[in-house]
N, C-alpha and C. Protein backbone atom coordinates (compact mmCIF):
# COMPACT_ATOMS: atom_id res chain seq x y z
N UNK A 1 -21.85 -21.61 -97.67
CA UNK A 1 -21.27 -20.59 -98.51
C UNK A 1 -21.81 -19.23 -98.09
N UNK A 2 -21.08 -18.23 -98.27
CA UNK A 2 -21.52 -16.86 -97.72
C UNK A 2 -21.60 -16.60 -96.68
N UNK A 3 -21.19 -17.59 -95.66
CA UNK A 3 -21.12 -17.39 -93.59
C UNK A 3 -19.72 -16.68 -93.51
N UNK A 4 -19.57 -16.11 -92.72
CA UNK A 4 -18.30 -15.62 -92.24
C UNK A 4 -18.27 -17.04 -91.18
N UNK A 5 -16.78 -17.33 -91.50
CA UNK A 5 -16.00 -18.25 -90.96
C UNK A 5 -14.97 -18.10 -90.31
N UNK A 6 -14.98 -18.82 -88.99
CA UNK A 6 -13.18 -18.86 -88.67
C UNK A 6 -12.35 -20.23 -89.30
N UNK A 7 -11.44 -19.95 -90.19
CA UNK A 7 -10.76 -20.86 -90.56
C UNK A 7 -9.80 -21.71 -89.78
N UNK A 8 -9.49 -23.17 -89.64
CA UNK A 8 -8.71 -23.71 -88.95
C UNK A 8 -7.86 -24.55 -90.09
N UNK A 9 -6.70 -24.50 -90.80
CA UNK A 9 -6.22 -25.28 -91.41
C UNK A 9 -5.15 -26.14 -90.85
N UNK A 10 -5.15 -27.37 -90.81
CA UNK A 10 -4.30 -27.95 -90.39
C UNK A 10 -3.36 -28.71 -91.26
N UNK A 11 -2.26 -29.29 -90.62
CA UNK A 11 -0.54 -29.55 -91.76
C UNK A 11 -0.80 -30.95 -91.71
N UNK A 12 -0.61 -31.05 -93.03
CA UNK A 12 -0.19 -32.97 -93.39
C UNK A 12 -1.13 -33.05 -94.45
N UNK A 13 -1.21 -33.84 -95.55
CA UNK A 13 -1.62 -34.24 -96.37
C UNK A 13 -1.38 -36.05 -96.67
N UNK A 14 -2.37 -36.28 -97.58
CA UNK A 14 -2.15 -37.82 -97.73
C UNK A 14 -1.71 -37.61 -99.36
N UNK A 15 -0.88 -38.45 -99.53
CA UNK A 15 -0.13 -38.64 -101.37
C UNK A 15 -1.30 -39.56 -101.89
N UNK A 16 -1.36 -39.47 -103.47
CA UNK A 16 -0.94 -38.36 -104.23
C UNK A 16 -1.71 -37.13 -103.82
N UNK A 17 -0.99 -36.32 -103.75
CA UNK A 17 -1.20 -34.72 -104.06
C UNK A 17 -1.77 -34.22 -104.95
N UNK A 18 -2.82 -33.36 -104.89
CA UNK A 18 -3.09 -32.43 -105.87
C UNK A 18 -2.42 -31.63 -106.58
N UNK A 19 -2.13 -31.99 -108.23
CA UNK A 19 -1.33 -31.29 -108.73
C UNK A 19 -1.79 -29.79 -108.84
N UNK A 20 -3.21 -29.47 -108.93
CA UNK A 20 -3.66 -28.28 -108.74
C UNK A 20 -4.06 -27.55 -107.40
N UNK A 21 -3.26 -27.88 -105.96
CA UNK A 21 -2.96 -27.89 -104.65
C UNK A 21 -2.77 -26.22 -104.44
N UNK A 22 -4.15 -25.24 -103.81
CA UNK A 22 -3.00 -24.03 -103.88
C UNK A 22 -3.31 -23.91 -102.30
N UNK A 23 -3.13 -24.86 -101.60
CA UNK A 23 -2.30 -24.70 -100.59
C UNK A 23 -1.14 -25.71 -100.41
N UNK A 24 -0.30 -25.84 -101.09
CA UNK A 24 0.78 -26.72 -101.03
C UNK A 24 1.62 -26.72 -99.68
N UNK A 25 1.11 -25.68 -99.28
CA UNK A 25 2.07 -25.15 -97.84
C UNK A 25 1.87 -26.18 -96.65
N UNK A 26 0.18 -26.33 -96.87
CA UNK A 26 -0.50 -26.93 -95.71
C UNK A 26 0.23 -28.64 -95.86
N UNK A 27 1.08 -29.19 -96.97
CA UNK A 27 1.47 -30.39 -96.30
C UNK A 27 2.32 -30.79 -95.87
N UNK A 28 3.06 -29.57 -95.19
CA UNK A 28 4.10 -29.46 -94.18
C UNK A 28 3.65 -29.29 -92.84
N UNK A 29 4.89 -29.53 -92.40
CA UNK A 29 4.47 -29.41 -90.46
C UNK A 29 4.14 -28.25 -91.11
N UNK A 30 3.05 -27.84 -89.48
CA UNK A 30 2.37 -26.26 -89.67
C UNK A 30 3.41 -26.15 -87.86
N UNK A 31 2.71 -25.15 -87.04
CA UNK A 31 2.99 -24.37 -85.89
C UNK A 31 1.88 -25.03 -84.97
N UNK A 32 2.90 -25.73 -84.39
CA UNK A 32 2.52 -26.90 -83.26
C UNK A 32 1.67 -26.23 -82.34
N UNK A 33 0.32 -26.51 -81.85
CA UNK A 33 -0.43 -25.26 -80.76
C UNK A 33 -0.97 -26.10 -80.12
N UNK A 34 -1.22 -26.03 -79.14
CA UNK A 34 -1.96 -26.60 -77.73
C UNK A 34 -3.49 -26.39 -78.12
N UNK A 35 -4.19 -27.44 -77.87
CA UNK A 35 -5.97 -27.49 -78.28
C UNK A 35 -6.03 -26.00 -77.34
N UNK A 36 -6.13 -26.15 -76.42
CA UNK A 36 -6.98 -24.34 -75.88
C UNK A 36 -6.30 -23.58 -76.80
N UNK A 37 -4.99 -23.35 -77.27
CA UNK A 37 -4.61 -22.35 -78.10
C UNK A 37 -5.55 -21.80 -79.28
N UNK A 38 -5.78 -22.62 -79.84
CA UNK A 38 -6.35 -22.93 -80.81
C UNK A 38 -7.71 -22.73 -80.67
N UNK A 39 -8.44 -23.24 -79.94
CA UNK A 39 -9.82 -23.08 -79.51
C UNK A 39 -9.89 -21.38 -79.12
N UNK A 40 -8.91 -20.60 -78.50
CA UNK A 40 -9.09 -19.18 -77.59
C UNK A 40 -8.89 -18.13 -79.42
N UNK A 41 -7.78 -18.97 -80.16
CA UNK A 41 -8.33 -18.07 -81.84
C UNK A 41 -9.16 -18.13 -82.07
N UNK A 42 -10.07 -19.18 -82.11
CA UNK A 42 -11.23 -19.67 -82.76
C UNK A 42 -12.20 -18.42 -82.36
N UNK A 43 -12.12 -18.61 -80.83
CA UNK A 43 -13.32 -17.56 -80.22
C UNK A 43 -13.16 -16.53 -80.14
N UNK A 44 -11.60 -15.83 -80.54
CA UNK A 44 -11.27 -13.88 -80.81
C UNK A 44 -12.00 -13.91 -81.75
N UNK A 45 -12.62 -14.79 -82.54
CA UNK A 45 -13.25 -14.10 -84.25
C UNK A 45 -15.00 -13.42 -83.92
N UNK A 46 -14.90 -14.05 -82.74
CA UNK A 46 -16.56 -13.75 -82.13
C UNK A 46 -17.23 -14.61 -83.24
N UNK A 47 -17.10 -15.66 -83.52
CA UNK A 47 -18.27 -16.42 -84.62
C UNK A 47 -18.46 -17.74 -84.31
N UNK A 48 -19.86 -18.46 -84.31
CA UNK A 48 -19.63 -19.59 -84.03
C UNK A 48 -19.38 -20.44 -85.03
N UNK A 49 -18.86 -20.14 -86.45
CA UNK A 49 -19.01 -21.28 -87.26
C UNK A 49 -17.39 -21.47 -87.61
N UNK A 50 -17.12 -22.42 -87.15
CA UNK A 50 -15.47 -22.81 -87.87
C UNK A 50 -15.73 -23.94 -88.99
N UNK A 51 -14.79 -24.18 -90.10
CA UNK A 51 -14.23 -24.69 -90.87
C UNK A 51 -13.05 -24.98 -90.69
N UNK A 52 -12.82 -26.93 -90.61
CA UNK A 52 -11.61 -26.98 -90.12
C UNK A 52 -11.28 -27.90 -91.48
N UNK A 53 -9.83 -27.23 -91.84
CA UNK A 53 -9.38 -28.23 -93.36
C UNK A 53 -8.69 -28.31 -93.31
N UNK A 54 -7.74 -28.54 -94.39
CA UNK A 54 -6.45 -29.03 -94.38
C UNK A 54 -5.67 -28.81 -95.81
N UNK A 55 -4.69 -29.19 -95.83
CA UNK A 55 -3.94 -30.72 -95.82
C UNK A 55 -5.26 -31.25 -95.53
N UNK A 56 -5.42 -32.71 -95.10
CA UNK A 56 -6.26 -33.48 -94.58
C UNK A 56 -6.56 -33.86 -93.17
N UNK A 57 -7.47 -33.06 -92.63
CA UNK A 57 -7.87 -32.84 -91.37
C UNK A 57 -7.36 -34.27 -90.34
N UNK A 58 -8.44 -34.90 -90.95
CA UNK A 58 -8.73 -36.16 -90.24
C UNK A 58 -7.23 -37.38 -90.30
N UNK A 59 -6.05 -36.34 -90.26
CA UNK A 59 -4.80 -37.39 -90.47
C UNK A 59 -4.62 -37.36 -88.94
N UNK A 60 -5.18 -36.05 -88.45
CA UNK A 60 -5.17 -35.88 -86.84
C UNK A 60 -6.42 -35.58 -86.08
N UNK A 61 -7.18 -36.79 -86.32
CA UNK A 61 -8.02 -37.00 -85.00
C UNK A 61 -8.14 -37.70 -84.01
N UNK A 62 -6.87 -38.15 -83.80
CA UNK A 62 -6.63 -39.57 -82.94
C UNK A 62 -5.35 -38.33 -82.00
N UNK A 63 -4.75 -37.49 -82.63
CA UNK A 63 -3.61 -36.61 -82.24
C UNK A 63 -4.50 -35.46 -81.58
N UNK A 64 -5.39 -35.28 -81.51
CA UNK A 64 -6.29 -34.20 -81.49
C UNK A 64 -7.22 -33.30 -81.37
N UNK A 65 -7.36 -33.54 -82.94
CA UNK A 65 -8.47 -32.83 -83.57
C UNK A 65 -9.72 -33.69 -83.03
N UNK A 66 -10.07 -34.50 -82.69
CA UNK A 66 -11.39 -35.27 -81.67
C UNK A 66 -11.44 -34.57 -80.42
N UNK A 67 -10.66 -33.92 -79.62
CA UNK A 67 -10.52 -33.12 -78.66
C UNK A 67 -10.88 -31.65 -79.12
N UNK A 68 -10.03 -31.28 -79.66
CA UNK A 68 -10.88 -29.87 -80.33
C UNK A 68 -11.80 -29.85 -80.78
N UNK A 69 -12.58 -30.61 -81.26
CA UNK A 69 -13.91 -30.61 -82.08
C UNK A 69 -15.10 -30.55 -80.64
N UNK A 70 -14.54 -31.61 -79.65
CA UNK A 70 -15.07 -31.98 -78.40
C UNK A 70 -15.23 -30.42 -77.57
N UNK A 71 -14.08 -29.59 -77.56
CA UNK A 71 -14.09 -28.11 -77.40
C UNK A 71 -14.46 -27.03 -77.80
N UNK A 72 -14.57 -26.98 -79.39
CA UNK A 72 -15.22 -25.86 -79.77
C UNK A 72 -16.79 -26.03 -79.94
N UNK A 73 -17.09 -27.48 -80.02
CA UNK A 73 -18.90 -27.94 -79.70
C UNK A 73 -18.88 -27.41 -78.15
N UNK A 74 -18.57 -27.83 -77.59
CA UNK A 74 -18.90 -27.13 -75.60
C UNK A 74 -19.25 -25.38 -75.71
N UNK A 75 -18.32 -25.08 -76.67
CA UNK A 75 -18.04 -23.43 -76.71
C UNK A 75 -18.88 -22.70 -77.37
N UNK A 76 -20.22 -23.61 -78.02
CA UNK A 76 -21.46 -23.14 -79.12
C UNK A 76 -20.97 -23.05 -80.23
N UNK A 77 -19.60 -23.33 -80.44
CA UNK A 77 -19.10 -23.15 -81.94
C UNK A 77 -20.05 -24.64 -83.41
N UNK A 78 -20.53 -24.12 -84.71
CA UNK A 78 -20.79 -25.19 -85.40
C UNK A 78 -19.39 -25.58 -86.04
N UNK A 79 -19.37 -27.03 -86.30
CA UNK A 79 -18.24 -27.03 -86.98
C UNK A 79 -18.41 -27.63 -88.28
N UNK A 80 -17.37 -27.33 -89.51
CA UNK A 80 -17.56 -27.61 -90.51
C UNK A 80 -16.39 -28.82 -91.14
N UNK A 81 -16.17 -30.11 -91.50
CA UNK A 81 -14.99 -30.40 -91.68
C UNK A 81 -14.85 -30.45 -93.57
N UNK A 82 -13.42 -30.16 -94.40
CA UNK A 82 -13.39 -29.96 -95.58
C UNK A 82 -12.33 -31.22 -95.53
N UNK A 83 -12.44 -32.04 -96.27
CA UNK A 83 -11.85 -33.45 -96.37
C UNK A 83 -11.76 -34.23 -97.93
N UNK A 84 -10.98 -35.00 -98.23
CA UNK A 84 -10.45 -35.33 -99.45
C UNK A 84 -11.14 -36.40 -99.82
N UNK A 85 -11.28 -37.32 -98.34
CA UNK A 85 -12.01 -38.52 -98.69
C UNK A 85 -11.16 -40.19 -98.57
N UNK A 86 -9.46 -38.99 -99.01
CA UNK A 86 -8.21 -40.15 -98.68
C UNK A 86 -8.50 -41.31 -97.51
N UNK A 87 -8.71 -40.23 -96.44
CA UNK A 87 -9.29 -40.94 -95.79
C UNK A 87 -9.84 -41.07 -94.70
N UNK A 88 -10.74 -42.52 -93.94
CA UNK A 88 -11.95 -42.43 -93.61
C UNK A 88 -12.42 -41.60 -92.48
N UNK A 89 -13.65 -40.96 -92.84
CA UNK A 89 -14.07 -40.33 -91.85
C UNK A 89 -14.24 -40.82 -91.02
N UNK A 90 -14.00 -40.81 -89.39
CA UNK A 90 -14.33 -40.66 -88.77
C UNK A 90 -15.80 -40.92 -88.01
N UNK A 91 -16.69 -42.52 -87.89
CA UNK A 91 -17.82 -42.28 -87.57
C UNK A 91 -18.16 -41.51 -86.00
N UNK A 92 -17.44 -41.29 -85.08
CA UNK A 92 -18.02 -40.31 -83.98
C UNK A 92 -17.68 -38.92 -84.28
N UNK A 93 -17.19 -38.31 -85.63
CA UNK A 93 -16.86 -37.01 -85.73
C UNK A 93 -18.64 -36.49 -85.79
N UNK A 94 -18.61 -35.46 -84.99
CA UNK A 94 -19.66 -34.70 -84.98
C UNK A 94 -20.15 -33.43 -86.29
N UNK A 95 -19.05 -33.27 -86.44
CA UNK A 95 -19.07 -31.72 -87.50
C UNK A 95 -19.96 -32.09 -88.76
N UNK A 96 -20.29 -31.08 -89.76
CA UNK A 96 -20.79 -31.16 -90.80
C UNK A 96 -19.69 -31.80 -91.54
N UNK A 97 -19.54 -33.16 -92.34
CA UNK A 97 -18.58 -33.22 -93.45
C UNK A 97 -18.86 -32.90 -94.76
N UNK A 98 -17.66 -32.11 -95.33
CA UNK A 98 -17.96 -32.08 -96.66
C UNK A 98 -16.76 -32.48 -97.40
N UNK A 99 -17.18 -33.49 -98.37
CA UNK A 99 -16.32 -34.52 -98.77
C UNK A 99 -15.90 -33.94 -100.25
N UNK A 100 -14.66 -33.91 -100.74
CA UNK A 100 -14.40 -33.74 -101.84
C UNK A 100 -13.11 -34.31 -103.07
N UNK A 101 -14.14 -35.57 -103.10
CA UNK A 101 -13.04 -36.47 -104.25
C UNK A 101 -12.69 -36.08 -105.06
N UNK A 102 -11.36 -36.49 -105.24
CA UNK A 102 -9.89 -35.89 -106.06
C UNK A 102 -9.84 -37.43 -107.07
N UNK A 103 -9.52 -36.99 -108.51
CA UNK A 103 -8.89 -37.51 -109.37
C UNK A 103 -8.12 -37.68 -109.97
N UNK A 104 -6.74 -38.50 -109.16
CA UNK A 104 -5.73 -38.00 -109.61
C UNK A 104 -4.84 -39.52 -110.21
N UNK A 105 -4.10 -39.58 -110.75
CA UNK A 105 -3.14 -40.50 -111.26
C UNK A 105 -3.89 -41.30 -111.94
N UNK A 106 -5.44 -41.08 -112.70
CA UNK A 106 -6.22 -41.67 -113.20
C UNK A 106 -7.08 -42.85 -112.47
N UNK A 107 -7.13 -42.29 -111.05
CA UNK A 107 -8.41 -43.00 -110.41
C UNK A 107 -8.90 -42.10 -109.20
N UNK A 108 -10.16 -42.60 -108.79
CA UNK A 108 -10.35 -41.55 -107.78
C UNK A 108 -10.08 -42.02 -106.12
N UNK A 109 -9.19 -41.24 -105.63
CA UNK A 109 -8.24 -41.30 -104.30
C UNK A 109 -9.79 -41.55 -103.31
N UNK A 110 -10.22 -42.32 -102.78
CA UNK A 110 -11.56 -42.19 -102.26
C UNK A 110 -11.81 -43.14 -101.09
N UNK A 111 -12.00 -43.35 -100.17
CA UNK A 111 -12.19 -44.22 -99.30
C UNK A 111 -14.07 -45.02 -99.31
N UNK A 112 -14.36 -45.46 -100.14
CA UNK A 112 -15.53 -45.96 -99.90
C UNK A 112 -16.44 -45.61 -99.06
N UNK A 113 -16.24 -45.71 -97.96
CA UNK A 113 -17.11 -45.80 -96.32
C UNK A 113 -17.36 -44.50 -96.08
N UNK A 114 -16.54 -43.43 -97.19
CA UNK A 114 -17.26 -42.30 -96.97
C UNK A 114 -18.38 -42.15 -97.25
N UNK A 115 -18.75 -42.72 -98.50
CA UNK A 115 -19.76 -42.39 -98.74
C UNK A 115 -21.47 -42.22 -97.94
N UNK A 116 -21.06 -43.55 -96.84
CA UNK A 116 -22.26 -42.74 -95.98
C UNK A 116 -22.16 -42.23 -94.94
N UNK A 117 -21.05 -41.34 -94.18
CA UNK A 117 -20.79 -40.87 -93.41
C UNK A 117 -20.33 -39.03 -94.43
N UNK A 118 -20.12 -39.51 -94.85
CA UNK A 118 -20.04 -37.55 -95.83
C UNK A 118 -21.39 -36.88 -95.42
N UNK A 119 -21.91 -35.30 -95.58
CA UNK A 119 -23.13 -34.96 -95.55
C UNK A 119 -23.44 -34.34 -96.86
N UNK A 120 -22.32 -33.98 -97.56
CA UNK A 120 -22.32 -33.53 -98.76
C UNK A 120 -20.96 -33.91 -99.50
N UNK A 121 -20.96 -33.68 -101.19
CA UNK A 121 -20.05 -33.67 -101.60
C UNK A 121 -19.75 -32.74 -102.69
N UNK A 122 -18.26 -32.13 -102.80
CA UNK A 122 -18.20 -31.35 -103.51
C UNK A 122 -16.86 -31.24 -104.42
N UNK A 123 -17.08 -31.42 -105.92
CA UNK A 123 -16.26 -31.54 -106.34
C UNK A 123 -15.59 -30.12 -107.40
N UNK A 124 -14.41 -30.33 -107.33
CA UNK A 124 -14.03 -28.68 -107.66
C UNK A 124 -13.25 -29.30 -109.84
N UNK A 125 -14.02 -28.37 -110.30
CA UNK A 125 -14.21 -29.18 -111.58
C UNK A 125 -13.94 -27.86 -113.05
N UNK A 126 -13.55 -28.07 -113.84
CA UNK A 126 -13.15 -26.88 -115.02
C UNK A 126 -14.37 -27.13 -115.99
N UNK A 127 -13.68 -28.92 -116.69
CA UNK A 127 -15.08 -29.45 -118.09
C UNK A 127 -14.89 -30.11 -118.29
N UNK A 128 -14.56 -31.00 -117.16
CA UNK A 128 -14.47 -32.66 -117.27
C UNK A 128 -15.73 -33.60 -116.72
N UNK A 129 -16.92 -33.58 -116.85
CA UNK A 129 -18.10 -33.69 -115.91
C UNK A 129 -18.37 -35.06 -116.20
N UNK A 130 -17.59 -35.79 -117.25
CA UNK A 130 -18.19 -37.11 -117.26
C UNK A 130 -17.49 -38.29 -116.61
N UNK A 131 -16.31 -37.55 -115.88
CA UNK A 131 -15.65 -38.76 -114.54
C UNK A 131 -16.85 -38.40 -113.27
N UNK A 132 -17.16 -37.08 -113.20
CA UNK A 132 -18.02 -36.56 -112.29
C UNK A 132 -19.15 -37.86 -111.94
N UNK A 133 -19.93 -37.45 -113.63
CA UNK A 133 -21.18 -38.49 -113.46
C UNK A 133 -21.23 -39.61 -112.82
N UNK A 134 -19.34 -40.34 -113.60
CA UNK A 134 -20.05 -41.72 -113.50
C UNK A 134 -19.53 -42.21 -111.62
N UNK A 135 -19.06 -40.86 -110.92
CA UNK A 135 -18.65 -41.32 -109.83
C UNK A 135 -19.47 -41.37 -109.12
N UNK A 136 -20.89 -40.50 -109.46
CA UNK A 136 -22.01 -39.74 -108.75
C UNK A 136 -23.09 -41.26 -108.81
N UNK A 137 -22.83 -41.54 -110.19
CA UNK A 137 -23.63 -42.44 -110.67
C UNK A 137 -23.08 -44.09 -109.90
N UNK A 138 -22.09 -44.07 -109.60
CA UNK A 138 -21.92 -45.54 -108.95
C UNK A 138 -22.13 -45.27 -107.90
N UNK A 139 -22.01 -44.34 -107.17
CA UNK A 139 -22.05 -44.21 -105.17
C UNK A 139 -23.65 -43.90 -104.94
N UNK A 140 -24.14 -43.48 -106.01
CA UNK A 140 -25.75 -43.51 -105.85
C UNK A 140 -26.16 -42.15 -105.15
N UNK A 141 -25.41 -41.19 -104.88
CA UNK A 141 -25.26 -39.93 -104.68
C UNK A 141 -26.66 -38.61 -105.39
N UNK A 142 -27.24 -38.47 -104.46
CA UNK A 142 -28.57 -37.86 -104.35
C UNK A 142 -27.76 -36.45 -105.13
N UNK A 143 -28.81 -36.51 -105.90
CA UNK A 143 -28.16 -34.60 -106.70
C UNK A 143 -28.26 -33.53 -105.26
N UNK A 144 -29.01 -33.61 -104.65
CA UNK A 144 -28.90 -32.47 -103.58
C UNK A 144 -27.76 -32.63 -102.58
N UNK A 145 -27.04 -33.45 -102.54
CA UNK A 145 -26.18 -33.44 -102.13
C UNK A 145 -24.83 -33.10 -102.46
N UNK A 146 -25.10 -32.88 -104.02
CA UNK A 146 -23.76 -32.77 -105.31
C UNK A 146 -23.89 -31.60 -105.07
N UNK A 147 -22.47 -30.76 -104.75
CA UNK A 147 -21.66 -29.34 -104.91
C UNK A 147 -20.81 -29.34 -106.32
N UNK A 148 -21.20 -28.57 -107.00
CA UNK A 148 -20.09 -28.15 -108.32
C UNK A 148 -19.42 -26.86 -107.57
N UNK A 149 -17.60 -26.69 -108.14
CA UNK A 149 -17.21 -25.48 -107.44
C UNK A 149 -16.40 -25.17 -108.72
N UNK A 150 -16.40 -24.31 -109.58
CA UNK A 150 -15.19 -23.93 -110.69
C UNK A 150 -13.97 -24.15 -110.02
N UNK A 151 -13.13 -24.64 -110.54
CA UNK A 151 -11.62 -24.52 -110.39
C UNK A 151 -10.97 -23.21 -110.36
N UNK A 152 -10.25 -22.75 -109.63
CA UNK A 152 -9.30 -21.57 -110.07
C UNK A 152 -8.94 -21.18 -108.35
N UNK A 153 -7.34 -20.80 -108.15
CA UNK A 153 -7.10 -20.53 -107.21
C UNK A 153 -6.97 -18.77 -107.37
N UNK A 154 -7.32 -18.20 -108.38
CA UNK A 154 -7.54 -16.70 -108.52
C UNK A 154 -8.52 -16.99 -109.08
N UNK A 155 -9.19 -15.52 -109.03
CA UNK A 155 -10.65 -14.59 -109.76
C UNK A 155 -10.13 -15.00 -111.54
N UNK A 156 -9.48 -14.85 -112.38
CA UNK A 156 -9.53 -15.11 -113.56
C UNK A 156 -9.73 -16.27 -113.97
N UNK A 157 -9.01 -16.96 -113.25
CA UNK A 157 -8.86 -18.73 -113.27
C UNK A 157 -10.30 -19.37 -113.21
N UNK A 158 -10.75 -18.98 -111.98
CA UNK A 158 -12.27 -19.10 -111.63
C UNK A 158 -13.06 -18.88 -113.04
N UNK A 159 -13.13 -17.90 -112.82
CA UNK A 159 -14.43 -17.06 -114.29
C UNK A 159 -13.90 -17.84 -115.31
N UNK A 160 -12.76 -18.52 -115.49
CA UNK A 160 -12.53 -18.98 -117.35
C UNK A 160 -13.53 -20.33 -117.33
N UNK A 161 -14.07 -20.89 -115.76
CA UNK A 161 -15.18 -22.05 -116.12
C UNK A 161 -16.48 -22.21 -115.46
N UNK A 162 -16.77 -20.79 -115.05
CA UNK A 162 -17.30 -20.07 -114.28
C UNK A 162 -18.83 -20.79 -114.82
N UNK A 163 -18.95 -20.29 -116.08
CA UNK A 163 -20.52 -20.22 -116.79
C UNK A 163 -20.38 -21.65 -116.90
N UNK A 164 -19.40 -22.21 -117.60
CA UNK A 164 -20.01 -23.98 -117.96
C UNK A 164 -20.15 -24.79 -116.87
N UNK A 165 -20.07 -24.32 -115.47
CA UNK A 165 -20.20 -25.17 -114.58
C UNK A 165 -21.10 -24.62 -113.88
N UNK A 166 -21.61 -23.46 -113.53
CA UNK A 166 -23.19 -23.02 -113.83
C UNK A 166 -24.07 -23.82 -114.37
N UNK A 167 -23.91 -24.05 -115.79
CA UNK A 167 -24.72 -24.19 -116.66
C UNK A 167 -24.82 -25.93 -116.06
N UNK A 168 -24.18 -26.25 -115.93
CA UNK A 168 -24.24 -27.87 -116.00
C UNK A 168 -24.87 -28.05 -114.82
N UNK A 169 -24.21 -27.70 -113.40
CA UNK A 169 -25.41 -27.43 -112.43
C UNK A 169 -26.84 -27.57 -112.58
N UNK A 170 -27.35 -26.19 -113.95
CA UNK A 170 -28.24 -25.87 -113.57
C UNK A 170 -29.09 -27.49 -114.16
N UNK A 171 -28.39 -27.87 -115.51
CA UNK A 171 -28.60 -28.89 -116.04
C UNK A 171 -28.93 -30.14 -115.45
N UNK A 172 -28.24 -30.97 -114.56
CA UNK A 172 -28.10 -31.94 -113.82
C UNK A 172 -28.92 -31.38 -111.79
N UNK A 173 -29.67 -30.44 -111.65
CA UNK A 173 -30.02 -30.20 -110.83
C UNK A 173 -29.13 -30.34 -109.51
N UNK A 174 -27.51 -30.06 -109.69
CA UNK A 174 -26.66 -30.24 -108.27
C UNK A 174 -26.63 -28.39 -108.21
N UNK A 175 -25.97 -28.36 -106.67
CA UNK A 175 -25.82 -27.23 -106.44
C UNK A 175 -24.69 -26.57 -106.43
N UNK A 176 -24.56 -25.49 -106.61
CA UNK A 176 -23.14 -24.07 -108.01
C UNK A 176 -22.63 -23.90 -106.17
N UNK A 177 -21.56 -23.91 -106.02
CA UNK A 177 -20.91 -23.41 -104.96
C UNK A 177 -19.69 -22.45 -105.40
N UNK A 178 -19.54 -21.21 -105.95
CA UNK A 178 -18.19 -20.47 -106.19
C UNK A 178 -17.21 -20.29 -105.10
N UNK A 179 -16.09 -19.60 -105.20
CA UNK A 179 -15.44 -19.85 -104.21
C UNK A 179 -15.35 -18.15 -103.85
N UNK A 180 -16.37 -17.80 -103.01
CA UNK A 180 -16.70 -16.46 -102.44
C UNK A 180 -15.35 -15.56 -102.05
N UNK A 181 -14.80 -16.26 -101.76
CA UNK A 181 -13.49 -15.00 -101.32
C UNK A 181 -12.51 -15.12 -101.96
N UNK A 182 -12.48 -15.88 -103.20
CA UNK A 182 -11.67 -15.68 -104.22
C UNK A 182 -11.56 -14.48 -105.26
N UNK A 183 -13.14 -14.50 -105.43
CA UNK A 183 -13.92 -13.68 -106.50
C UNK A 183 -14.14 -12.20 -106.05
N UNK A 184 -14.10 -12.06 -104.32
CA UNK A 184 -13.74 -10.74 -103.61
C UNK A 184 -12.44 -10.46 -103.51
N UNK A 185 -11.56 -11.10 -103.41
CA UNK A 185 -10.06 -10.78 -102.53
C UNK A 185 -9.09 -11.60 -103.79
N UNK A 186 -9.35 -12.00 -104.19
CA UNK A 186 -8.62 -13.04 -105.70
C UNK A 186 -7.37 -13.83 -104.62
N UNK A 187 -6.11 -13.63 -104.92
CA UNK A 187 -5.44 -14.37 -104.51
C UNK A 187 -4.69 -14.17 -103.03
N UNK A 188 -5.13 -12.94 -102.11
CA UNK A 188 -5.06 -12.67 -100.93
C UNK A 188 -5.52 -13.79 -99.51
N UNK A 189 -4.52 -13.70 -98.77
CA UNK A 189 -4.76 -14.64 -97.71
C UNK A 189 -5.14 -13.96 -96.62
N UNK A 190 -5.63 -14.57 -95.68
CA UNK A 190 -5.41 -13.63 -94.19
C UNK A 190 -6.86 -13.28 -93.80
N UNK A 191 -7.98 -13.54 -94.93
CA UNK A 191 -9.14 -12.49 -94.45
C UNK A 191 -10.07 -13.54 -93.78
């Protein structure tokens, strides 16, 4: 949190969908690019840290994204992957994963085997903390590894659960992750 990043989002998603999805865009084809393409954006940003998300990254690492990852590591780039959990990571992916189970249709969309291949997990939450617990509590999930992130795809949205998920953080000893360029730029894309 707080690195300047080059973002890589990639198209496709796994169902069910996030009904609170505010990139709904990303689970369409995106703009088909050649790995160097892609890799030569990466490196106009002059930064080595990418974040590559999605839709759900890892629907293309067999198409791919195992090649680019293989490229922007050669290039000194760190990489970061943002993933649902739908499904399984990847054990030769190199990048940092950060895993973030979704609860949706009244169970949680989750692939098991993540659990020890994730490096962190982070769940994006309003004041519902007791599906949280007991998910934290069956996977055996180390509090330092627990990310809380308020919900809100704008700055108002954010702040309306801003403090109680602070507070519970501070409570349960996991760590407050806000969503930094929301709370600067609110609902602006591009930066």
């Amino acid at each position: 949190m707080g690195q300047p990043a080059a973002f890589v989002r990639l198209s496709r998603c796994v169902p069910p969908f996030c009904p609170w999805c505010d990139t709904v865009y990303a689970r369409n084809r995106g703009q088909m690019l050649e790995i160097s393409q892609v890799v030569d954006r990466v490196l106009e940003f002059k930064n080595n840290f990418v974040v590559i998300t999605g839709g759900e990254p890892f629907l293309q690492w067999d198409s791919g994204l195992q090649q680019l990852e293989e490229r922007l590591l050669a290039a000194g780039c760190r990489i970061q992957y943002e993933t649902s959990g739908k499904l399984e990571i990847p054990v030769s992916c190199r990048g940092f994963k950060v895993c973030s189970p979704k609860f949706i249709e009244g169970a949680w969309q989750f692939v098991e085997a993540n659990i020890d291949v994730a490096d962190i997990f982070k769940f994006v939450v309003a004041d519902d903390f007791r599906m949280l617990e007991d998910f934290i509590k069956k996977h055996k999930i180390p509090g330092q590894k627990v990310w809380m992130m308020p919900l809100g795809a704008g700055r108002a949205d954010q702040m309306e659960s801003f403090a109680r998920v602070w507070e519970y953080c501070v409570r349960k000893k996991f760590n407050f992750a806000p969503r930094l360029h929301i709370l600067a730029f609110d609902r602006r894309k591009g930066i």
